[in-house]
Protein backbone atom coordinates (compact mmCIF):
# COMPACT_ATOMS: atom_id res chain seq x y z
CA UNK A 1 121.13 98.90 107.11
CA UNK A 2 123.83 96.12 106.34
CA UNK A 3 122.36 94.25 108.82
CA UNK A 4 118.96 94.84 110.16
CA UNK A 5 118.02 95.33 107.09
CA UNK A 6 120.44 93.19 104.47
CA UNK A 7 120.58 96.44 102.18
CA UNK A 8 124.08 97.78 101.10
CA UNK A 9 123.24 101.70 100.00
CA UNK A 10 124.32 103.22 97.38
CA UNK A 11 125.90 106.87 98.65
CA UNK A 12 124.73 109.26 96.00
CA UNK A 13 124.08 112.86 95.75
CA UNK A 14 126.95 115.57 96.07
CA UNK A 15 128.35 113.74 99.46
CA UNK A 16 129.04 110.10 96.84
CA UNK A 17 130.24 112.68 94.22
CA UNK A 18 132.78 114.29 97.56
CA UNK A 19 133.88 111.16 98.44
CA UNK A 20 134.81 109.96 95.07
CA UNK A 21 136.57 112.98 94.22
CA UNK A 22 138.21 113.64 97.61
CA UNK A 23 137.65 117.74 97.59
CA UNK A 24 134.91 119.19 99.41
CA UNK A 25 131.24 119.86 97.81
CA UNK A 26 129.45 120.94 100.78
CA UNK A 27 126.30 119.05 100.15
CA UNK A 28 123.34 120.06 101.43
CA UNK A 29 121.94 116.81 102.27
CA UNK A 30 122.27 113.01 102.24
CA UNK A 31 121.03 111.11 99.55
CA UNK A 32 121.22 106.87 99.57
CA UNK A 33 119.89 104.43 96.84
CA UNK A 34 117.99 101.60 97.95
CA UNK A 35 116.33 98.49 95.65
CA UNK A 36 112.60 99.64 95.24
CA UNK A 37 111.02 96.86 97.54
CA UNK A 38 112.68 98.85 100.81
CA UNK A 39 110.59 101.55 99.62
CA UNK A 40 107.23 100.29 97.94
CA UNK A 41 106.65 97.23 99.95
CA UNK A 42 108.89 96.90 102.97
CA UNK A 43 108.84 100.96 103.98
CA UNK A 44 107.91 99.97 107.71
CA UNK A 45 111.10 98.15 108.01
CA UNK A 46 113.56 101.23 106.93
CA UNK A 47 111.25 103.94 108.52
CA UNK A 48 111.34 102.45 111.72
CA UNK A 49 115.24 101.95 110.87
CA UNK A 50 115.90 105.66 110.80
CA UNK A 51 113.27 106.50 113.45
CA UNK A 52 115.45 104.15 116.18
CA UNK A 53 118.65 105.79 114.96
CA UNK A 54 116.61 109.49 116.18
CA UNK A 55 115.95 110.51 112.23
CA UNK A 56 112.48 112.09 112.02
CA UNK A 57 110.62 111.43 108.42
CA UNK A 58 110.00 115.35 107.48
CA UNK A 59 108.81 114.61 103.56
CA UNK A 60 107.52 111.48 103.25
CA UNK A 61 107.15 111.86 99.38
CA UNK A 62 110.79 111.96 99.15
CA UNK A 63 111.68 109.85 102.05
CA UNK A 64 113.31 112.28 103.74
CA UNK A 65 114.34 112.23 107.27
CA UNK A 66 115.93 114.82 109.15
CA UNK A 67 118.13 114.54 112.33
CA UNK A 68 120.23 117.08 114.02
CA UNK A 69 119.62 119.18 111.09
CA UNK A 70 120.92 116.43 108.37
CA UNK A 71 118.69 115.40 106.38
CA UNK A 72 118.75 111.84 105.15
CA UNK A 73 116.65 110.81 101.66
CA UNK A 74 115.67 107.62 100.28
CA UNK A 75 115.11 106.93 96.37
CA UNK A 76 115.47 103.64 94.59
CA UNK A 77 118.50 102.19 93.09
CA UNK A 78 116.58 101.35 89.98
CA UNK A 79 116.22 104.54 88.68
CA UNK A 80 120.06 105.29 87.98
CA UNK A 81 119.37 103.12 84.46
CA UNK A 82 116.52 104.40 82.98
CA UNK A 83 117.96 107.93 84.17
CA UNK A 84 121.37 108.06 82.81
CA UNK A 85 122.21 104.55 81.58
CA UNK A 86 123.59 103.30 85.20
CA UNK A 87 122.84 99.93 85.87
CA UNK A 88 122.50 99.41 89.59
CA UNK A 89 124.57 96.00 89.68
CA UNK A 90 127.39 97.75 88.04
CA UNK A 91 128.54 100.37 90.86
CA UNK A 92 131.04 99.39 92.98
CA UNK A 93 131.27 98.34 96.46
CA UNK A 94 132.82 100.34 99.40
CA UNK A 95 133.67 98.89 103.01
CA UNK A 96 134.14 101.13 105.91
CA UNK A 97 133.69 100.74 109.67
CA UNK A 98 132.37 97.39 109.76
CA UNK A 99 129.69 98.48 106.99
CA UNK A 100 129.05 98.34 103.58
CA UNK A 101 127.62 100.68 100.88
CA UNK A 102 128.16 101.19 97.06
CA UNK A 103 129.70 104.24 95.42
CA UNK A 104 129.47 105.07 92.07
CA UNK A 105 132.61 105.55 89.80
CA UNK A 106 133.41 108.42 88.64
CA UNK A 107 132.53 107.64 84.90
CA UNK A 108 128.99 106.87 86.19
CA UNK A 109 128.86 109.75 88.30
CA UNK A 110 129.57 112.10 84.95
CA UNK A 111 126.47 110.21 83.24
CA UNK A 112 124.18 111.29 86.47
CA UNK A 113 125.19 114.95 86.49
CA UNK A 114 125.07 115.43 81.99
CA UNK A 115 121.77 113.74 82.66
CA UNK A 116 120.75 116.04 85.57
CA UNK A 117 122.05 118.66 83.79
CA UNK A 118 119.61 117.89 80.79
CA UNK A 119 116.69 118.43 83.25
CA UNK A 120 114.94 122.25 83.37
CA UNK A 121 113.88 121.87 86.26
CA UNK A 122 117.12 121.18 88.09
CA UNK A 123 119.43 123.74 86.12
CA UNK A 124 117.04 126.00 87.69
CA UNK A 125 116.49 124.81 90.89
CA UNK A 126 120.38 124.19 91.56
CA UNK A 127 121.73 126.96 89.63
CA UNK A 128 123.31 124.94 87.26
CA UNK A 129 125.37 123.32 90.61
CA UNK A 130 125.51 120.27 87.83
CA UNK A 131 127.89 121.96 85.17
CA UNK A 132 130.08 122.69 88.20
CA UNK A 133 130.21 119.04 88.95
CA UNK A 134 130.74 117.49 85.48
CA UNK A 135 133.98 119.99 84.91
CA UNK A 136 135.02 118.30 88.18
CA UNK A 137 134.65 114.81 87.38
CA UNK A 138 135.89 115.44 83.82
CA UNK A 139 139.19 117.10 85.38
CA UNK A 140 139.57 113.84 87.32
CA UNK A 141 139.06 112.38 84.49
CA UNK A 142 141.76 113.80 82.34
CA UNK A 143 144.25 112.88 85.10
């Protein structure tokens, strides 16, 4: 993505949240963050991306692709403000293997998750997975 694509990712989702906190999370997928035009207006580029690296798109509403039984799923950078007061500039950078890709803090990720958290729909669909996650990053936190 770094370069065939000039994106640098943000690595979000419970695998981000892993990373930053070093313990293991077992996420169930892979989520990335990408600026909105990679979705809305240059799609073709990144779907035929992940198609050349072998992904498969399996939900195209939520960008998903799938390979190997990973699944892979787009959604745009822009939303982290509006959602829980992230702005997108503001999340650090991470370099690895001759790549790129942004990682949020650890103070940002606790704004995601008591946002999250806030929303119905996911304390139900996750079993409140989110509560979990915000007395992990505030025991990081404290130390």
């Amino acid at each position: 993505m770094n370069r065939d694509l000039g994106i640098r990712p943000v690595l979000f989702g419970s695998l981000g949240l892993e990373r930053r906190l070093g313990v293991p999370l077992d996420p169930d997928d892979i989520d990335m963050l990408v600026p909105a035009v990679h979705i809305e207006s240059r799609w073709h580029a990144l779907k035929r991306l992940m198609e050349d690296s072998g992904f498969t798109l399996v939900v195209a509403a939520e960008h998903a692709f799938e390979k190997d039984g990973d699944v892979l799923a787009f959604a745009l950078v822009e939303s982290l403000t509006p959602f829980a007061g992230v702005p997108g500039d503001a999340i650090p950078n991470v370099y690895e293997n001759d790549g790129a890709y942004r990682l949020l803090d650890l103070r940002q990720y606790l704004s995601v998750y008591k946002a999250s958290h806030e929303d119905g729909y996911r304390r139900e669909k996750h079993n409140n997975k989110d509560a979990d996650k915000i007395a992990l990053i505030e025991k990081a936190l404290a130390q």
